[in-house]
PDB file of N, CA and C in Angstrom:
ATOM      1  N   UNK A   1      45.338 -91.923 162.822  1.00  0.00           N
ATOM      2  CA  UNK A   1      44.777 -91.105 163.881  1.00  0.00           C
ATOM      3  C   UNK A   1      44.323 -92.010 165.014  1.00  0.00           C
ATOM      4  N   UNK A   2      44.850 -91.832 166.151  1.00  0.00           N
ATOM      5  CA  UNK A   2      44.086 -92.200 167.419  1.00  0.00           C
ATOM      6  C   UNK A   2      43.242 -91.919 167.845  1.00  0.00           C
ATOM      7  N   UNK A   3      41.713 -92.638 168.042  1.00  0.00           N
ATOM      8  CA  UNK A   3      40.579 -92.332 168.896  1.00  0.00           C
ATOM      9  C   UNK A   3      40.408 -92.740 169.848  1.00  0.00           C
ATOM     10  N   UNK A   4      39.755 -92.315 170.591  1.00  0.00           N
ATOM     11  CA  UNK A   4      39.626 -92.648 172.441  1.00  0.00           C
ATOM     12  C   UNK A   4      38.174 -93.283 172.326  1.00  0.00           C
ATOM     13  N   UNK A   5      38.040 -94.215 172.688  1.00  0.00           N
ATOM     14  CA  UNK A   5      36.518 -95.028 173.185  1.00  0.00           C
ATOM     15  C   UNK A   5      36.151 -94.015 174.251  1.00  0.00           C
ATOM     16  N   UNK A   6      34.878 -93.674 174.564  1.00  0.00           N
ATOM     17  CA  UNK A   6      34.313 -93.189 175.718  1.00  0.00           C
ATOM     18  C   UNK A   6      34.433 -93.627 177.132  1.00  0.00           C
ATOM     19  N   UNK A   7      35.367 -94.491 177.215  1.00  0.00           N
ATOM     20  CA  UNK A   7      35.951 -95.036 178.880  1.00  0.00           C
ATOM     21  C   UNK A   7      36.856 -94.273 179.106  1.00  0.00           C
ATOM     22  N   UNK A   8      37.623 -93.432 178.151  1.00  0.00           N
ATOM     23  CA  UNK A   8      39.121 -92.365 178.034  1.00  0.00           C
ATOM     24  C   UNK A   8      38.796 -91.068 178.450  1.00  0.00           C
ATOM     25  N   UNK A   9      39.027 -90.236 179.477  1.00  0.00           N
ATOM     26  CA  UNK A   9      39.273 -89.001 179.456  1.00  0.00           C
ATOM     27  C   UNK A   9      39.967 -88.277 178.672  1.00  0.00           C
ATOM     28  N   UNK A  10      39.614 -87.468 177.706  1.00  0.00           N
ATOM     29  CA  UNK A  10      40.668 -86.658 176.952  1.00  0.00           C
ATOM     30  C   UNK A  10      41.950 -86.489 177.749  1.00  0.00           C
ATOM     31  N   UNK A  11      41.218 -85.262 178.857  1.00  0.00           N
ATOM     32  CA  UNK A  11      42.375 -84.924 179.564  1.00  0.00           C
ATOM     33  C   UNK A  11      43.217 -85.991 180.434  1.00  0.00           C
ATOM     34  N   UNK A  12      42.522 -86.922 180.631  1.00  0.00           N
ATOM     35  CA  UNK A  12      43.785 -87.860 181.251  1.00  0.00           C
ATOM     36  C   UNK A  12      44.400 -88.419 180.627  1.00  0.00           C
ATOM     37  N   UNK A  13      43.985 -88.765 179.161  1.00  0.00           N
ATOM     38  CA  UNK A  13      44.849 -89.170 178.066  1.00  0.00           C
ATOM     39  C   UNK A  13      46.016 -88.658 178.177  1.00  0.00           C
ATOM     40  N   UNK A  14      45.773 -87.228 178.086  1.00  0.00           N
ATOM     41  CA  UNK A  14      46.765 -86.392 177.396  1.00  0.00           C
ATOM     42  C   UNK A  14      47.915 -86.323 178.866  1.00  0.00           C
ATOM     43  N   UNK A  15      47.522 -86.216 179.779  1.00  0.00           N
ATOM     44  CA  UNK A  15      48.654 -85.884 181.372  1.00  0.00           C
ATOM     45  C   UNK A  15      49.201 -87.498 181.040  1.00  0.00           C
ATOM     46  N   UNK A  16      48.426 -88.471 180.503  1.00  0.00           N
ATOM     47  CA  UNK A  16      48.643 -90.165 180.448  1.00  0.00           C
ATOM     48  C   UNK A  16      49.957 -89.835 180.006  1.00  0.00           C
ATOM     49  N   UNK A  17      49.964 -89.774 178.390  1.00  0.00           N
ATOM     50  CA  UNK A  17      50.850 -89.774 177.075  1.00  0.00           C
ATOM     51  C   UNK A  17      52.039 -88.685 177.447  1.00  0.00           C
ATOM     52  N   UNK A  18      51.635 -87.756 178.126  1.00  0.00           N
ATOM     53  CA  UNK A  18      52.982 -86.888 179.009  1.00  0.00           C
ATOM     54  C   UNK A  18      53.770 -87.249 179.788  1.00  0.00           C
ATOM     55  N   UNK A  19      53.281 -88.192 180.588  1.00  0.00           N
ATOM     56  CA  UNK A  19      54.169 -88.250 181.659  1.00  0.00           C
ATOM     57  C   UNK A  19      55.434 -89.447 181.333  1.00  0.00           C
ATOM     58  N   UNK A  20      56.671 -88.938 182.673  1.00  0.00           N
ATOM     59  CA  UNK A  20      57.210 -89.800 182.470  1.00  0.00           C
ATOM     60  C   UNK A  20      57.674 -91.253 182.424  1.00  0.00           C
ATOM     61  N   UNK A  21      56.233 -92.117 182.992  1.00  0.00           N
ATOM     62  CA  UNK A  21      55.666 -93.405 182.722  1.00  0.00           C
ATOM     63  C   UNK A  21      56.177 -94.027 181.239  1.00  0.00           C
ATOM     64  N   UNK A  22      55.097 -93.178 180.225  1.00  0.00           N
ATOM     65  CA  UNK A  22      54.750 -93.673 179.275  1.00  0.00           C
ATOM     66  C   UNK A  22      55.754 -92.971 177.863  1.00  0.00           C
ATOM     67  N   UNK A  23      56.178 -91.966 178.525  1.00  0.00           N
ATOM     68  CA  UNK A  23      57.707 -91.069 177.547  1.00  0.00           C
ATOM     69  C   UNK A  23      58.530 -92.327 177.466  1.00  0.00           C
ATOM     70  N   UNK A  24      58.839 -92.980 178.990  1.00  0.00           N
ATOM     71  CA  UNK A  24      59.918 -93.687 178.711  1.00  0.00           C
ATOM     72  C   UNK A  24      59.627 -95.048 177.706  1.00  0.00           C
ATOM     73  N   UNK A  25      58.647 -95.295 178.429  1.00  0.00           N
ATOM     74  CA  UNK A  25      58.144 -96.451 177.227  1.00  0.00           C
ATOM     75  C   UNK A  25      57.987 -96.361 175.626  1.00  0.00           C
ATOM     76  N   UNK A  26      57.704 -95.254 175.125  1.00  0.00           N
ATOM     77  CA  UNK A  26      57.861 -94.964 173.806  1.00  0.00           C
ATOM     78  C   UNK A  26      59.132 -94.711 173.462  1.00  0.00           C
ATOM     79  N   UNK A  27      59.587 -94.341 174.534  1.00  0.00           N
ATOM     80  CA  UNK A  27      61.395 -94.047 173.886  1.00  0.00           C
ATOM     81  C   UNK A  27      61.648 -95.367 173.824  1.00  0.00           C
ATOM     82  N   UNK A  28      61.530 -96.745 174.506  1.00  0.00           N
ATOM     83  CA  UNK A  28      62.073 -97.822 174.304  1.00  0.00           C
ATOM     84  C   UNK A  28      61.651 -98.574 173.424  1.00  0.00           C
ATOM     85  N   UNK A  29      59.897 -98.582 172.730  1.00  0.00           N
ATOM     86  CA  UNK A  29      59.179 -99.192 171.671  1.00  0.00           C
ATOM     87  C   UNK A  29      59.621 -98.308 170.250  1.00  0.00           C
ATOM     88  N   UNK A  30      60.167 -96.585 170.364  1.00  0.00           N
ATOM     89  CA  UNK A  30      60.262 -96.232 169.405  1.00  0.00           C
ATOM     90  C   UNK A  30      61.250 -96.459 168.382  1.00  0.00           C
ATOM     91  N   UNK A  31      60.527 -96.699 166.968  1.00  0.00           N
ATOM     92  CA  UNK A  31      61.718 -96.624 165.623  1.00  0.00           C
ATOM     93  C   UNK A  31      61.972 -95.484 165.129  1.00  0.00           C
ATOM     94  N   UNK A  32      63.621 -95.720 164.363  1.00  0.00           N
ATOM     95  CA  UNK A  32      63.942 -94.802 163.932  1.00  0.00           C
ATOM     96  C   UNK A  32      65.379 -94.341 164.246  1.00  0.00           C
ATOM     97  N   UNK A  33      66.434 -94.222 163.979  1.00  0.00           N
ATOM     98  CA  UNK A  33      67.373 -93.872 164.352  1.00  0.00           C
ATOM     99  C   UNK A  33      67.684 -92.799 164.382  1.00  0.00           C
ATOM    100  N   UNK A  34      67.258 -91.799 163.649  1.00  0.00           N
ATOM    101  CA  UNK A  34      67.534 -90.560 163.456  1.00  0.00           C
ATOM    102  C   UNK A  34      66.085 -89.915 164.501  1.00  0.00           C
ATOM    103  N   UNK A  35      64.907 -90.011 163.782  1.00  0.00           N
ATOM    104  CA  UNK A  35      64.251 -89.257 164.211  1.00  0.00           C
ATOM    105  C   UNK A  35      63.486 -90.302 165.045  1.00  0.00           C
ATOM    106  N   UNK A  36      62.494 -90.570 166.180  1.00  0.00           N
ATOM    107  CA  UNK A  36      61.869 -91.280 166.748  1.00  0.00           C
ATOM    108  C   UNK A  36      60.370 -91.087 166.804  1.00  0.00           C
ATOM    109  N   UNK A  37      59.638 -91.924 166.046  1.00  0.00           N
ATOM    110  CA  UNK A  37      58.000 -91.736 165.387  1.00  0.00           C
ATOM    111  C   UNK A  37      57.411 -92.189 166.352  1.00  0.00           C
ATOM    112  N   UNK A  38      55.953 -91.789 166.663  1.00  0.00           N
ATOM    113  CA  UNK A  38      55.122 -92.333 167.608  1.00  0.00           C
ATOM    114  C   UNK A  38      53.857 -92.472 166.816  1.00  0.00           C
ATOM    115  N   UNK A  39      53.395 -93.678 166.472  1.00  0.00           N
ATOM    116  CA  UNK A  39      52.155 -94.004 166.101  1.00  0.00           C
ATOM    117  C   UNK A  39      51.518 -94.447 166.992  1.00  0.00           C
ATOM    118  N   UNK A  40      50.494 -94.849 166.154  1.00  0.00           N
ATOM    119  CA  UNK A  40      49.728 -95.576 166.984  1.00  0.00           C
ATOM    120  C   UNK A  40      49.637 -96.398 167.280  1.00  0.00           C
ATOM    121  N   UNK A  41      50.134 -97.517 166.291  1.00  0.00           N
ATOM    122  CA  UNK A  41      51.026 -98.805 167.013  1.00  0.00           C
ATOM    123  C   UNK A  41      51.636 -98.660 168.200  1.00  0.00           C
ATOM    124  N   UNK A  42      52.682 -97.773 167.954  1.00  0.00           N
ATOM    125  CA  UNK A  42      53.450 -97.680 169.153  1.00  0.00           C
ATOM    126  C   UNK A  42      52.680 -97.471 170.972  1.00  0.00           C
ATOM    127  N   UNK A  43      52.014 -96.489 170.405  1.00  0.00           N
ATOM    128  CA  UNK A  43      50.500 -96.345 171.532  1.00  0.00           C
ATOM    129  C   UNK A  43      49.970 -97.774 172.157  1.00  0.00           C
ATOM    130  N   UNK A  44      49.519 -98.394 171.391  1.00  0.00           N
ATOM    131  CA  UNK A  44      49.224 -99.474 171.098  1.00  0.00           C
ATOM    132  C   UNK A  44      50.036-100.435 172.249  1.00  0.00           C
ATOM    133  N   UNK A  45      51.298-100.340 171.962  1.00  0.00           N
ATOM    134  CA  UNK A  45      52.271-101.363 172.620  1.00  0.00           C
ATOM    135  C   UNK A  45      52.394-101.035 173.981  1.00  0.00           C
ATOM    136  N   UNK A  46      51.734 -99.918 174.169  1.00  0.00           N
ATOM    137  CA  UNK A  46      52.495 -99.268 175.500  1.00  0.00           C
ATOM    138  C   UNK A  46      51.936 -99.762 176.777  1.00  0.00           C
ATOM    139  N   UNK A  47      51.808 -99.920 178.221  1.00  0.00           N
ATOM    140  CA  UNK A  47      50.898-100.395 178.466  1.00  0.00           C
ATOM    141  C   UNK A  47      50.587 -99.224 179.879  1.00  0.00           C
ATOM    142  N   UNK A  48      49.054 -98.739 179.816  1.00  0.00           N
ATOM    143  CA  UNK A  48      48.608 -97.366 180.213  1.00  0.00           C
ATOM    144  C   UNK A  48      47.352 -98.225 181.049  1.00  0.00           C
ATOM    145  N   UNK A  49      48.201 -97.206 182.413  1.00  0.00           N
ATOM    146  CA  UNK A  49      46.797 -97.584 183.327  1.00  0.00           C
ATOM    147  C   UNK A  49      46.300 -96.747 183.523  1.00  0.00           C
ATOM    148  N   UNK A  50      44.272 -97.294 183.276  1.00  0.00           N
ATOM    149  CA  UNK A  50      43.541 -96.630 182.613  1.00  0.00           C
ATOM    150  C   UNK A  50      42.853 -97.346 183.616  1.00  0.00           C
ATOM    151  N   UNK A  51      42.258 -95.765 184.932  1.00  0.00           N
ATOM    152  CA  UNK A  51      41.340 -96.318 185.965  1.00  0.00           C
ATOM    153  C   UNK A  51      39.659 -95.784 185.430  1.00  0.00           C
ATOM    154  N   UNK A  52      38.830 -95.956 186.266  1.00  0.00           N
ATOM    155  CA  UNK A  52      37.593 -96.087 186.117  1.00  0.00           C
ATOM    156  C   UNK A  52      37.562 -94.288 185.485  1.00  0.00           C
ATOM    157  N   UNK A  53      36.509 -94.269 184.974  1.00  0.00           N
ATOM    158  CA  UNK A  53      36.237 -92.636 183.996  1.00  0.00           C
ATOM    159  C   UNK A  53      36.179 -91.722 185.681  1.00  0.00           C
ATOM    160  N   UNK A  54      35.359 -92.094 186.527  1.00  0.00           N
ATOM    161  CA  UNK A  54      35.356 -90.934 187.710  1.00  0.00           C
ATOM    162  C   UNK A  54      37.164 -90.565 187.943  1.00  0.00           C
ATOM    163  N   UNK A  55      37.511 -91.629 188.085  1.00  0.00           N
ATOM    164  CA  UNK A  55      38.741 -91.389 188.890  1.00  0.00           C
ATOM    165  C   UNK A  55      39.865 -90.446 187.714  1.00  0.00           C
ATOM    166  N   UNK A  56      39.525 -91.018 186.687  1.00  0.00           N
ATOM    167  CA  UNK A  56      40.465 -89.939 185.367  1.00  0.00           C
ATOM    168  C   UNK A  56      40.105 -88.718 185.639  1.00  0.00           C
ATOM    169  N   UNK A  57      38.487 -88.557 185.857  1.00  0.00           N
ATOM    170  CA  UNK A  57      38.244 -86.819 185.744  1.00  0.00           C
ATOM    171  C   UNK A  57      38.787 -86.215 187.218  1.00  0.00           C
ATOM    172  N   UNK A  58      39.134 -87.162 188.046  1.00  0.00           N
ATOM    173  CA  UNK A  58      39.670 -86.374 189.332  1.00  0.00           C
ATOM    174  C   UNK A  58      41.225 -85.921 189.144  1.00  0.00           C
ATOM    175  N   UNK A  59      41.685 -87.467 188.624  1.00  0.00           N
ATOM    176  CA  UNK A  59      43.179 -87.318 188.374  1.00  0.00           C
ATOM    177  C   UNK A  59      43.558 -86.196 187.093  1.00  0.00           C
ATOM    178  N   UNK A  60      42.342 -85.653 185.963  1.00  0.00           N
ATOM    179  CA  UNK A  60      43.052 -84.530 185.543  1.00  0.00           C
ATOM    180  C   UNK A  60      42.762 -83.572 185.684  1.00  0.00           C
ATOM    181  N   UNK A  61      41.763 -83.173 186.467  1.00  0.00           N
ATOM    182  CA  UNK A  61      41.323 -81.979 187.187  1.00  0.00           C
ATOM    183  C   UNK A  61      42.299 -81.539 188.306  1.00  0.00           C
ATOM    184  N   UNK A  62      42.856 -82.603 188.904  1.00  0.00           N
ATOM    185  CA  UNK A  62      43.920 -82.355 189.647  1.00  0.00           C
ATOM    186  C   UNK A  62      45.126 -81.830 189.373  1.00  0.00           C
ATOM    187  N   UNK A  63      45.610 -82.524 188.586  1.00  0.00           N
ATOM    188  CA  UNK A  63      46.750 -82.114 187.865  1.00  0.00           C
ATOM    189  C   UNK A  63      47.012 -80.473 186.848  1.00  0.00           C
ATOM    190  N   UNK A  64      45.594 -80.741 186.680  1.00  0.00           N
ATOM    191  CA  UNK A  64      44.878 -78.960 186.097  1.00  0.00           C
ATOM    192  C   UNK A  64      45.267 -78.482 186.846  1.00  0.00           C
ATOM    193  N   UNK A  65      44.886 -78.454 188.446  1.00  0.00           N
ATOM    194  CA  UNK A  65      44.927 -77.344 189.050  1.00  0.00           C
ATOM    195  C   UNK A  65      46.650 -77.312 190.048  1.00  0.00           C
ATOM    196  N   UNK A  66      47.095 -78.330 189.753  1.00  0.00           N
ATOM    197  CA  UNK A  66      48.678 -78.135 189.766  1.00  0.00           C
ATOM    198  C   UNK A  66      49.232 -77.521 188.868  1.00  0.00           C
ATOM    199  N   UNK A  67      48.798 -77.851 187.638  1.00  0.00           N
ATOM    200  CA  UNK A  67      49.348 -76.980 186.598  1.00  0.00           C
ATOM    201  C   UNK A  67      49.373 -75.479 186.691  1.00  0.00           C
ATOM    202  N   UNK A  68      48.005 -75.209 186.951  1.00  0.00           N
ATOM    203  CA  UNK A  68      47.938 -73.614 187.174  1.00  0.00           C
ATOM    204  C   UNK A  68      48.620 -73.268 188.660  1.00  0.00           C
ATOM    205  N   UNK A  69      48.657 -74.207 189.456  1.00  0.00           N
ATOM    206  CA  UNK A  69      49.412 -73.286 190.673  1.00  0.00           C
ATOM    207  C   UNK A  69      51.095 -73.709 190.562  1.00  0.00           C
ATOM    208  N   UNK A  70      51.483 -74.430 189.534  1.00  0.00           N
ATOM    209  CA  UNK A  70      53.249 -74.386 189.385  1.00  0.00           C
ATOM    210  C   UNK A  70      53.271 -72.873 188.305  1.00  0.00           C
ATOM    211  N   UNK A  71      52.208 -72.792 187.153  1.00  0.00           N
ATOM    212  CA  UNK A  71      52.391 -71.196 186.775  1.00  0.00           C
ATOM    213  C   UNK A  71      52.620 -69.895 187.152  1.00  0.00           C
ATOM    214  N   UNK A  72      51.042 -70.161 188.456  1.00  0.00           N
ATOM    215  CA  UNK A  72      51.236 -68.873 189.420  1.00  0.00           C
ATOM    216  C   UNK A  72      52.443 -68.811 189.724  1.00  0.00           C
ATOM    217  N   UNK A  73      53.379 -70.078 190.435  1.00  0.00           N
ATOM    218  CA  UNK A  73      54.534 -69.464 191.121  1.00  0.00           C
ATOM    219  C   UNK A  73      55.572 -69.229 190.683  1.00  0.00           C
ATOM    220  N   UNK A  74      55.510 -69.323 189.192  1.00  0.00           N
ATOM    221  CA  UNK A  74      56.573 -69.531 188.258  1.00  0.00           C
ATOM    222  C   UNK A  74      56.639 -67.619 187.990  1.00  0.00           C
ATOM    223  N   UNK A  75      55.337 -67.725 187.563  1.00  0.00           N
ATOM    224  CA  UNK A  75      54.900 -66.118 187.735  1.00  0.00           C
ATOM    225  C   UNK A  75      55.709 -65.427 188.852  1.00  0.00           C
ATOM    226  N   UNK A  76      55.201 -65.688 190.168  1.00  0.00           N
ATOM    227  CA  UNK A  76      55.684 -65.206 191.402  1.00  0.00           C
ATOM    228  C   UNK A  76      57.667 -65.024 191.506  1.00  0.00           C
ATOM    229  N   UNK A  77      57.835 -66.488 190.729  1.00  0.00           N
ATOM    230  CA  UNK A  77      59.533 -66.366 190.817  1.00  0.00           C
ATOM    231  C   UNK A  77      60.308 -65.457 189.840  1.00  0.00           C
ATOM    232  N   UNK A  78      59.557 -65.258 188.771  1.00  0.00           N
ATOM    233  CA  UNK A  78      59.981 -64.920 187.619  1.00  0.00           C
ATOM    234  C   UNK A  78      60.412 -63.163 188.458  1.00  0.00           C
ATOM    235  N   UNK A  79      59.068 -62.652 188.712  1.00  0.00           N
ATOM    236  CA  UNK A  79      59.190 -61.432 189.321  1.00  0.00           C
ATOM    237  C   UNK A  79      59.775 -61.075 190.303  1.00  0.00           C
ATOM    238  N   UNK A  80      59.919 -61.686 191.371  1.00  0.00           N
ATOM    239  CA  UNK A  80      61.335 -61.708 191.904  1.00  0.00           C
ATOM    240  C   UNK A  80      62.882 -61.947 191.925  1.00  0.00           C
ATOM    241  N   UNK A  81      63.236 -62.490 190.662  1.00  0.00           N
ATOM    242  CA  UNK A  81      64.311 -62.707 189.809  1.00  0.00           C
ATOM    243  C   UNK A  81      64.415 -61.417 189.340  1.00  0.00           C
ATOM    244  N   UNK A  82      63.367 -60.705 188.823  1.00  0.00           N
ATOM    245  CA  UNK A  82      63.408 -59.469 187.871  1.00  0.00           C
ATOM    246  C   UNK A  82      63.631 -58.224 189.104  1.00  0.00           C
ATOM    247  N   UNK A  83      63.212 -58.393 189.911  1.00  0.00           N
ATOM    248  CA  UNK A  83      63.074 -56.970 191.206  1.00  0.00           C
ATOM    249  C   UNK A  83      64.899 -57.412 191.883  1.00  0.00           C
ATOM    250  N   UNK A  84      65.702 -58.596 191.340  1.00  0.00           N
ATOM    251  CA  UNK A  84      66.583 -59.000 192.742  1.00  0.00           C
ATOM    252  C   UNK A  84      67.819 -58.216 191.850  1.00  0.00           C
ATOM    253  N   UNK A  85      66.889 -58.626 190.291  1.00  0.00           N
ATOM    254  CA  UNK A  85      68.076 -57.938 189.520  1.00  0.00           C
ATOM    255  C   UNK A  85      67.895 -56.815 189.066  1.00  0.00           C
ATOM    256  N   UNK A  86      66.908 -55.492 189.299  1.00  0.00           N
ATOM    257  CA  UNK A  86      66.749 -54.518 189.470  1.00  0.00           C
ATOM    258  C   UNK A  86      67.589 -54.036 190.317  1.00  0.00           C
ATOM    259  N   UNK A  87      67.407 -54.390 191.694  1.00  0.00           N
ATOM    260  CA  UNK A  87      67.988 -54.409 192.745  1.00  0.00           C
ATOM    261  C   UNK A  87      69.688 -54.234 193.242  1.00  0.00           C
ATOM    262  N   UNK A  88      69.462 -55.229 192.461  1.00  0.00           N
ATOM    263  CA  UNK A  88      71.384 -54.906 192.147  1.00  0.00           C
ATOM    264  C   UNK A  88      72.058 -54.356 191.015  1.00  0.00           C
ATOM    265  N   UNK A  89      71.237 -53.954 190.496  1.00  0.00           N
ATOM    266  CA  UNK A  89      71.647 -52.885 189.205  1.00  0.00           C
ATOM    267  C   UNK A  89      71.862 -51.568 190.178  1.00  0.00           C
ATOM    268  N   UNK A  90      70.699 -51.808 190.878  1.00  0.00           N
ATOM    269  CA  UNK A  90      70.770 -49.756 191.398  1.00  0.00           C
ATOM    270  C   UNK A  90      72.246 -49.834 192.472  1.00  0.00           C
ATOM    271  N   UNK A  91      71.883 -51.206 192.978  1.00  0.00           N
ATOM    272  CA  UNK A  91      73.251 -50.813 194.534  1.00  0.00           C
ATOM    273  C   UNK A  91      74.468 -50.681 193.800  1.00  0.00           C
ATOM    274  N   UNK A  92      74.555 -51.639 192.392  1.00  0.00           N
ATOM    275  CA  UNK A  92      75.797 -51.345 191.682  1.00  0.00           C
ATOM    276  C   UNK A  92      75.991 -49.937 191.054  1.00  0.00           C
ATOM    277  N   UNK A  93      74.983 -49.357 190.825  1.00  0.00           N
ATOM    278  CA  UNK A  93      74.864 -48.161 190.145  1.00  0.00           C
ATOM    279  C   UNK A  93      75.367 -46.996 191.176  1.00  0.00           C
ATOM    280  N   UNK A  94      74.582 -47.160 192.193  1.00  0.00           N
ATOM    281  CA  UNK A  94      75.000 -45.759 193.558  1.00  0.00           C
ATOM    282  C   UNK A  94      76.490 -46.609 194.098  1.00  0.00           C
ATOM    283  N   UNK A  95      77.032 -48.047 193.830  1.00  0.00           N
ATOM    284  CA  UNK A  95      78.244 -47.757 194.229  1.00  0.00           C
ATOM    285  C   UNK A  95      79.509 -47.116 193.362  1.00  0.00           C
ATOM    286  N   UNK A  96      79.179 -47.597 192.320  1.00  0.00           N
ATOM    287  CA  UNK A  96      80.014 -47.060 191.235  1.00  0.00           C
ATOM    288  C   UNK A  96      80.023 -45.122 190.769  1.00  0.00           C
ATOM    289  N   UNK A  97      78.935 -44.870 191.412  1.00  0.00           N
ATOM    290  CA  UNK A  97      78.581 -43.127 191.615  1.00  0.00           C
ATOM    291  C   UNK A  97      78.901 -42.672 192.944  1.00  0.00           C
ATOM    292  N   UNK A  98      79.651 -43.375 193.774  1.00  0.00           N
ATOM    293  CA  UNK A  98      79.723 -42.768 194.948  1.00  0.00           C
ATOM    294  C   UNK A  98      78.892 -42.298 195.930  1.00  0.00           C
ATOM    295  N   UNK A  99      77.654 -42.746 195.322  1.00  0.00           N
ATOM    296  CA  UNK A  99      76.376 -42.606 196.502  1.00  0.00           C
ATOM    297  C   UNK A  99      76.409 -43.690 197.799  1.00  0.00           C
ATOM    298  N   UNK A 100      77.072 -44.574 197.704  1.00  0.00           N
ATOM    299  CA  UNK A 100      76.996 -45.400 198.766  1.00  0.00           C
ATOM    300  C   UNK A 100      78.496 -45.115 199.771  1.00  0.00           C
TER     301      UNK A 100
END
């Protein structure tokens, strides 16, 4: 199990160990041919820049609130995908009925 000393933001840990910085680096430290393990060794090897505790809680509060506004619009797209193809169900529908 990995523990964080109190200089670690959880949450910046976690946006840390996500991104594609430190993905790629475990893909290159990781063993395994078949399946690819991540310990804590491997953690270990990686090398994670780790700024002062203020600046983590900005950098994942930030990223929080990117997170929730790539949802909203994902939201926003989703439903317009769904109304475009409503949309052309009906024009296909009244053309194929002779309403148009």
């Amino acid at each position: 199990m990995l523990r964080l000393n109190n200089l670690i933001d959880t949450d910046y840990f976690y946006y840390l160990l996500s991104s594609g910085f430190v993905q790629l680096q475990f893909a290159r430290l990781a063993q395994g041919a078949i399946v690819k393990n991540i310990s804590g060794n491997l953690v270990k090897k990686a090398v994670l820049p780790i700024p002062p505790l203020t600046q983590q809680h900005d950098i994942a509060a930030k990223l929080l609130e990117l997170s929730a506004e790539t949802q909203r619009l994902e939201s926003i797209y989703q439903k317009k995908i769904e109304a475009l193809d409503a949309l052309k169900k009906s024009i296909l529908h009244q053309a194929f009925s002779g309403k148009l």
